[in-house]
N, C-alpha and C. Protein backbone atom coordinates (compact mmCIF):
# COMPACT_ATOMS: atom_id res chain seq x y z
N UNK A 1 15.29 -8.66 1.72
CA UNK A 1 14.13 -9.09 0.98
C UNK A 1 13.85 -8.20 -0.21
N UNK A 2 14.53 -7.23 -0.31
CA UNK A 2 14.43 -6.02 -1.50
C UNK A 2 15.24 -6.70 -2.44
N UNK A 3 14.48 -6.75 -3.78
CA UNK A 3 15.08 -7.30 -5.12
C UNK A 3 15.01 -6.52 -6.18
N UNK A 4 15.16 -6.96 -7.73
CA UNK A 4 14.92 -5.58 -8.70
C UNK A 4 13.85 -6.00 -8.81
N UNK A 5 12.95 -6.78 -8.70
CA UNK A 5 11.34 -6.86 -8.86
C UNK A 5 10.54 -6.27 -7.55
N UNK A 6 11.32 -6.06 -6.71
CA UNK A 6 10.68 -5.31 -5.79
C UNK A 6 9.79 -3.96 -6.07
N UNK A 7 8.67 -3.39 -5.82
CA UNK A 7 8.26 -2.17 -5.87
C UNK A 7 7.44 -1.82 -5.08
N UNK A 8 7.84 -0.34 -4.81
CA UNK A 8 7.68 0.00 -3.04
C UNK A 8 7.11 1.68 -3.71
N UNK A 9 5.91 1.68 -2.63
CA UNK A 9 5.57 2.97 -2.66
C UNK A 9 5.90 3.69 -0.95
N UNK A 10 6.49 5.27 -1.56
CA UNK A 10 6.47 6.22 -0.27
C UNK A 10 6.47 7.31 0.05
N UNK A 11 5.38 7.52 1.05
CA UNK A 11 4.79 8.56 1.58
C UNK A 11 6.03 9.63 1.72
N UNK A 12 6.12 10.67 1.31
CA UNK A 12 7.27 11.56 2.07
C UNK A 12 6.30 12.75 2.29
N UNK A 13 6.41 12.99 3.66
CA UNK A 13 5.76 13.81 4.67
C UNK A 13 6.55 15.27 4.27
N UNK A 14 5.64 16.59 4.41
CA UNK A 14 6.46 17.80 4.19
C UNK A 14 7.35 18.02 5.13
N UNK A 15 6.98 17.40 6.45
CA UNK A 15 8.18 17.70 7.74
C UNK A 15 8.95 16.85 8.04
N UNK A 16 7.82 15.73 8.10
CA UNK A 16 8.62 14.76 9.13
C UNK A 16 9.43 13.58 8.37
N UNK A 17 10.80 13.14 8.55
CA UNK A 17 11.76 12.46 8.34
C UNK A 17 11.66 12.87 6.52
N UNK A 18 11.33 13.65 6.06
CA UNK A 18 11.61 13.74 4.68
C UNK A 18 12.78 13.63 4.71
N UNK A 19 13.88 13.91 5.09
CA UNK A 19 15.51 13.30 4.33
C UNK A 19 15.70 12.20 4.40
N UNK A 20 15.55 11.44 5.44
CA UNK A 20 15.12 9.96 6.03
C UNK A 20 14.88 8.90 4.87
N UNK A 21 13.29 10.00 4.52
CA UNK A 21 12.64 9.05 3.44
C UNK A 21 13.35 9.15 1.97
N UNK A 22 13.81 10.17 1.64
CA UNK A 22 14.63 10.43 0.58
C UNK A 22 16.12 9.39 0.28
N UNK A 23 16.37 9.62 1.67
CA UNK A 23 17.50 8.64 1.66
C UNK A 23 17.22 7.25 1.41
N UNK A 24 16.51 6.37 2.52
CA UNK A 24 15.73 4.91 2.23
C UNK A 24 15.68 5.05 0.57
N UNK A 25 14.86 5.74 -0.11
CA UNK A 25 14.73 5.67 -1.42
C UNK A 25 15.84 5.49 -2.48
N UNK A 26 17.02 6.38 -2.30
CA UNK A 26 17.75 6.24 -2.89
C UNK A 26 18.81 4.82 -2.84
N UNK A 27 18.77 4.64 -1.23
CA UNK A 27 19.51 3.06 -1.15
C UNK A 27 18.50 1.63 -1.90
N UNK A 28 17.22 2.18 -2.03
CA UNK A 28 16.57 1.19 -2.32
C UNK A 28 16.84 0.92 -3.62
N UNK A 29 16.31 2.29 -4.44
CA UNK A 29 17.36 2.19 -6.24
C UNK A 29 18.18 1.66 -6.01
N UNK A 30 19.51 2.02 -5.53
CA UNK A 30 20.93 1.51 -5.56
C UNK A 30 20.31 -0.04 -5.87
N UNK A 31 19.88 -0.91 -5.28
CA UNK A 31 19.71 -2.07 -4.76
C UNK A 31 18.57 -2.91 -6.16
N UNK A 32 18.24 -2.06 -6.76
CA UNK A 32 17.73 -2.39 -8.09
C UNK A 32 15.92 -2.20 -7.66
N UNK A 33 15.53 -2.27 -6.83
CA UNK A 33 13.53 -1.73 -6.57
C UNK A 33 13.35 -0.82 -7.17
N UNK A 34 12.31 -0.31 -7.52
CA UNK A 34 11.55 0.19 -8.11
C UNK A 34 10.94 1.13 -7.49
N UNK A 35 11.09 2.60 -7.35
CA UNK A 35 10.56 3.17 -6.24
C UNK A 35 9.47 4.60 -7.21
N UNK A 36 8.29 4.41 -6.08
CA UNK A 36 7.24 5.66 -6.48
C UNK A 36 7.02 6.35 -4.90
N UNK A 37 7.43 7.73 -5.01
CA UNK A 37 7.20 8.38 -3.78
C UNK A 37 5.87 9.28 -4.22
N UNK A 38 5.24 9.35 -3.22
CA UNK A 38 3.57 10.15 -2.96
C UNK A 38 4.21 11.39 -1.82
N UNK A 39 4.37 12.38 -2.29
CA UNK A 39 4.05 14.00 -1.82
C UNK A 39 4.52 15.25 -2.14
N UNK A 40 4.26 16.28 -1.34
CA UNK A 40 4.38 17.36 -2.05
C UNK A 40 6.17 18.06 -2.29
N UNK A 41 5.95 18.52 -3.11
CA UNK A 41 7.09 18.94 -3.49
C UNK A 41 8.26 18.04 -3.48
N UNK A 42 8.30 16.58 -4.09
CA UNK A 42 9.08 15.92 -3.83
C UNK A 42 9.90 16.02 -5.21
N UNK A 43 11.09 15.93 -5.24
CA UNK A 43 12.31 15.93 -6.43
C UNK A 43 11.90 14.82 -7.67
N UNK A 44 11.43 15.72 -8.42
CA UNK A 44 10.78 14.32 -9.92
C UNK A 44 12.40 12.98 -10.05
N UNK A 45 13.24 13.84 -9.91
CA UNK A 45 14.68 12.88 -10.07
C UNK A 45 14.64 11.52 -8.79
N UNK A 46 14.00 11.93 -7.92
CA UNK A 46 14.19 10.97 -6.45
C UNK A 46 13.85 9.60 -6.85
N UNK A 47 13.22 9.39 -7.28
CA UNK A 47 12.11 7.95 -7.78
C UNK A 47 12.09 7.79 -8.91
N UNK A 48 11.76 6.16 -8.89
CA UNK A 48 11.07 6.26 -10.56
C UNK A 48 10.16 6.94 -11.05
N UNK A 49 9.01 6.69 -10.15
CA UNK A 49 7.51 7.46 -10.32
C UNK A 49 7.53 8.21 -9.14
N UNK A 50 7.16 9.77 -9.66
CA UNK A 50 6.63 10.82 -8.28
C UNK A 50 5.26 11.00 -8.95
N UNK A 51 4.33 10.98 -7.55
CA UNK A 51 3.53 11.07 -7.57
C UNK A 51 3.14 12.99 -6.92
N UNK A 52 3.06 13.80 -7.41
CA UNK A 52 3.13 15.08 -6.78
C UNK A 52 1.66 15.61 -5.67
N UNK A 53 1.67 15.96 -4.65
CA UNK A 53 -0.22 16.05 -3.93
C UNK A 53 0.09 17.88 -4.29
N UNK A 54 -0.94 18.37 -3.62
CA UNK A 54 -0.99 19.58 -3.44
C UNK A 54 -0.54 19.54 -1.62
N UNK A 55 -0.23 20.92 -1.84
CA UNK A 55 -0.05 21.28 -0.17
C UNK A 55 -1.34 20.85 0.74
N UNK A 56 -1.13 20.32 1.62
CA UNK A 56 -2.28 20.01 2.23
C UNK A 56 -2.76 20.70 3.84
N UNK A 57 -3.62 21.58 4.59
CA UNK A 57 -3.32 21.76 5.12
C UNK A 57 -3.14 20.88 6.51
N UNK A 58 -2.46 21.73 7.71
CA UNK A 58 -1.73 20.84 8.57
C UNK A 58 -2.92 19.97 9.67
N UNK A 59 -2.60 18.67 9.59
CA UNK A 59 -3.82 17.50 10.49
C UNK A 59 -4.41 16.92 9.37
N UNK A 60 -4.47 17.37 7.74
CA UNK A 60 -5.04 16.79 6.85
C UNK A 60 -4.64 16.02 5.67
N UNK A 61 -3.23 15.96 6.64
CA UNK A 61 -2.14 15.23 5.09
C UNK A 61 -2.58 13.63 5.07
N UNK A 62 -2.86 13.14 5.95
CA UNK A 62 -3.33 11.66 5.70
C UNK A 62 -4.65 11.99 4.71
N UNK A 63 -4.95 12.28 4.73
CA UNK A 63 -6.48 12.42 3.72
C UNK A 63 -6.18 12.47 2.25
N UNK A 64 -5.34 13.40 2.36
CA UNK A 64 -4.47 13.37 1.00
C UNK A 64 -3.83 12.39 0.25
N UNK A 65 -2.40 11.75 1.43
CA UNK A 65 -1.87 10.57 1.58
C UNK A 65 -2.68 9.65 0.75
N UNK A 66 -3.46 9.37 1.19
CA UNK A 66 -4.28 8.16 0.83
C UNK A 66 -5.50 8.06 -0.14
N UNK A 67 -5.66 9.06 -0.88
CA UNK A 67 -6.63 8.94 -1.99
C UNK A 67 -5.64 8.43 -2.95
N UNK A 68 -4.57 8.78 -3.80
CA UNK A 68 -3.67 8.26 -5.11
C UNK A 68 -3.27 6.92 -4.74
N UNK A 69 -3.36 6.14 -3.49
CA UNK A 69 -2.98 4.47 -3.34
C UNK A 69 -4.71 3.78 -3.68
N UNK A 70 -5.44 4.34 -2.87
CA UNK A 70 -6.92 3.64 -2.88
C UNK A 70 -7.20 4.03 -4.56
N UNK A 71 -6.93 4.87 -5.35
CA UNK A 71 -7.00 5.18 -6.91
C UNK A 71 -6.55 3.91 -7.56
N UNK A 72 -5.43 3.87 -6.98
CA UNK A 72 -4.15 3.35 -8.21
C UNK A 72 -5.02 1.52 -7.74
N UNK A 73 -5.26 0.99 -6.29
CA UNK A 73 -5.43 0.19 -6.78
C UNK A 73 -6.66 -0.35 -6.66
N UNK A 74 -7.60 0.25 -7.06
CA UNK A 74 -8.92 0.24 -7.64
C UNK A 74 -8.45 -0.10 -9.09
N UNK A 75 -8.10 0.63 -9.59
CA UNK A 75 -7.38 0.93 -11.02
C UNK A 75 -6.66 -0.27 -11.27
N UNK A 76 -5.85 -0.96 -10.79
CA UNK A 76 -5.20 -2.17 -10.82
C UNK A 76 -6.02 -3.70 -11.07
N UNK A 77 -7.05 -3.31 -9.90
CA UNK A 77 -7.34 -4.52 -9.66
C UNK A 77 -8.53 -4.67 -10.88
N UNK A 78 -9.25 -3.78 -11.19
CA UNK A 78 -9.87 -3.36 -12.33
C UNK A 78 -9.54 -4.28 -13.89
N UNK A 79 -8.30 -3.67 -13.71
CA UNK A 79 -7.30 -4.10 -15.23
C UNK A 79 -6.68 -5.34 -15.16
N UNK A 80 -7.08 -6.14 -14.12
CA UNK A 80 -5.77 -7.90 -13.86
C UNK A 80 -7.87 -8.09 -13.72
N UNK A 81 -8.80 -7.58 -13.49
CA UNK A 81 -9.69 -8.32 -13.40
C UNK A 81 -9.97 -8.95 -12.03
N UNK A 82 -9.27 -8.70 -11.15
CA UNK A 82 -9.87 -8.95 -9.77
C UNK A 82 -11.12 -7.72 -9.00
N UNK A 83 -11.39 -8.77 -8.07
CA UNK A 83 -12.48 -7.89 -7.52
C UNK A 83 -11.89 -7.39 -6.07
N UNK A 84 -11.67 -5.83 -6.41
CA UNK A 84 -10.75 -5.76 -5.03
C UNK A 84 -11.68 -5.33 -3.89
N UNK A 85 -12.84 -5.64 -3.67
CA UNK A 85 -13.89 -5.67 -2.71
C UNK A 85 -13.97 -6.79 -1.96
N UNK A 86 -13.22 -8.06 -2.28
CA UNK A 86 -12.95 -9.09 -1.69
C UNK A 86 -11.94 -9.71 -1.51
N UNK A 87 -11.84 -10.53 -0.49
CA UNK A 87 -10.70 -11.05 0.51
C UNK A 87 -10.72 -11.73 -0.48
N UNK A 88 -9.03 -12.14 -0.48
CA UNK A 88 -8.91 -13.76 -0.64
C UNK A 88 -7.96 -14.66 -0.07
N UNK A 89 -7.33 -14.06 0.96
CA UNK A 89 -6.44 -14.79 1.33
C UNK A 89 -7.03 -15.25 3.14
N UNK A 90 -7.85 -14.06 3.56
CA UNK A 90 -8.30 -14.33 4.57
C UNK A 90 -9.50 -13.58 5.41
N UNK A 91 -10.89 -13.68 5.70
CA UNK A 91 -11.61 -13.39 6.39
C UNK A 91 -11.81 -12.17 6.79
N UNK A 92 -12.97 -11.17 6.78
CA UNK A 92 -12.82 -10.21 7.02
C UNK A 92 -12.23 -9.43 8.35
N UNK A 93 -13.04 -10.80 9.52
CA UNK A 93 -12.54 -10.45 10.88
C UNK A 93 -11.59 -11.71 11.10
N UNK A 94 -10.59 -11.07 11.64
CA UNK A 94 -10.14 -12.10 12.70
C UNK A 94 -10.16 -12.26 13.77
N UNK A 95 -10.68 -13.73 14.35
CA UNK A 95 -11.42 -14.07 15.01
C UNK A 95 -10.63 -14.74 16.04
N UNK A 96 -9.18 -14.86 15.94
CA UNK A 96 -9.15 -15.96 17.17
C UNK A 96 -7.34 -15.09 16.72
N UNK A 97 -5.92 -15.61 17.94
CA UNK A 97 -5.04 -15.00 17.90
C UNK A 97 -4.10 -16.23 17.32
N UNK A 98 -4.38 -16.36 16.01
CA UNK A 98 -3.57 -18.14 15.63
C UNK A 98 -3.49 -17.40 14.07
N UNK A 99 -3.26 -16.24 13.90
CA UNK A 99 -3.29 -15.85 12.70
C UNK A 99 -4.34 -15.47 11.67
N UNK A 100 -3.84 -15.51 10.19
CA UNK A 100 -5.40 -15.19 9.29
C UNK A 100 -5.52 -16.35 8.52
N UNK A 101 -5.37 -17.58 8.35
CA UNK A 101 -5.44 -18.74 7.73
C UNK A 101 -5.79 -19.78 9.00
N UNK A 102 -7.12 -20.51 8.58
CA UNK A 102 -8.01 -21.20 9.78
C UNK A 102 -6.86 -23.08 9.09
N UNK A 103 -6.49 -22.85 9.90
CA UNK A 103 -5.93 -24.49 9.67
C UNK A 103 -5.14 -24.36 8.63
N UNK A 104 -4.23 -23.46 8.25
CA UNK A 104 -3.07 -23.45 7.57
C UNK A 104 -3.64 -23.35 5.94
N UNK A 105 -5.16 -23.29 5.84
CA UNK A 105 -5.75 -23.39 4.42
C UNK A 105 -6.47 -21.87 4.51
N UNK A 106 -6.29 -21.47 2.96
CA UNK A 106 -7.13 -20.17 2.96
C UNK A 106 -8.80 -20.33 2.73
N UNK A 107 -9.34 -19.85 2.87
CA UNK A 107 -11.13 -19.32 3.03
C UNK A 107 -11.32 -19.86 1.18
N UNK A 108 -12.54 -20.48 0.85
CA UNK A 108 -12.02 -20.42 -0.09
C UNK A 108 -13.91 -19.74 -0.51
N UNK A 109 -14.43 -19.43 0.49
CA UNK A 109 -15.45 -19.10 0.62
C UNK A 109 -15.74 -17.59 0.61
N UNK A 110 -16.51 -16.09 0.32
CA UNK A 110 -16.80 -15.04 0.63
C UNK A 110 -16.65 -14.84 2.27
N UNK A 111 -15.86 -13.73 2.53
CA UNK A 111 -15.74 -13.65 4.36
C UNK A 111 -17.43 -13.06 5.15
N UNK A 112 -18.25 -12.78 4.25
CA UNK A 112 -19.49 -12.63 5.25
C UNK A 112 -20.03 -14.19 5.31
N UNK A 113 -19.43 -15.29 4.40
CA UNK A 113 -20.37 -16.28 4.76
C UNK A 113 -19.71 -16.87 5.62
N UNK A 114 -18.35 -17.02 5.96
CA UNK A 114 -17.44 -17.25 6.96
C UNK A 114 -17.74 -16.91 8.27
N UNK A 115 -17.79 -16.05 8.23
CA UNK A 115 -18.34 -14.71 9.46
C UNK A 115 -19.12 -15.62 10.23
N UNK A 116 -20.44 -15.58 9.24
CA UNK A 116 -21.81 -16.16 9.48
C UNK A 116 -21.75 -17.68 9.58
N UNK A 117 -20.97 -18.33 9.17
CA UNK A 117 -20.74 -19.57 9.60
C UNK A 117 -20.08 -19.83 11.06
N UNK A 118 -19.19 -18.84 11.21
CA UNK A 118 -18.77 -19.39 12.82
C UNK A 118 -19.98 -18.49 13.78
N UNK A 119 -20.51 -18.06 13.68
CA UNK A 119 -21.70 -17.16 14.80
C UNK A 119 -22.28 -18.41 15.11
């Protein structure tokens, strides 16, 4: 399912499977995607885009992890003009085990009025 329009962001952890992830990355280039890795001390050459964190200390790397994705697409959705505070493909909760599309059609409604419609 990886194409050259593909683009993939990834976490590379200071310990864990960093060669792993280094590697995945590089087969993914090969393959024409587009790759941006998020962490510390990662090789500017590895990716297209490195994203560099600071050292973080240890139990607090998710915290880190995850501020430059919640940035970038705030930032995104900003600039295409969407409102990324809202669903649109499906409901805030899901409510039943038949998936996130109620009858094969998407919500075409805000998910609190959804919500509040099935209560």
């Amino acid at each position: 399912m990886v194409t050259k329009d593909t683009r993939l962001a990834i976490w590379v952890d200071g310990q864990q499977l960093r060669e792993r992830d280094l590697a995945v990355t590089r087969d993914l280039r090969k393959v024409g995607a587009s790759v941006m890795l998020i962490g510390h001390d990662v090789p500017e050459e590895a990716a297209d885009l490195v994203f560099q964190l600071p050292q973080s200390p240890p139990g607090w790397q998710f915290v880190v992890d995850v501020l430059p994705v919640q940035l970038a697409a705030e930032s995104f959705a900003r600039l295409s003009g969407v409102d990324c505070d809202s669903f649109r493909f499906a409901s805030y909760i899901v409510e039943d085990d038949h998936g996130l599309l109620s009858n094969g059609i998407a919500p075409s409604r805000g998910a609190a009025h959804i919500v509040a419609e099935n209560d």
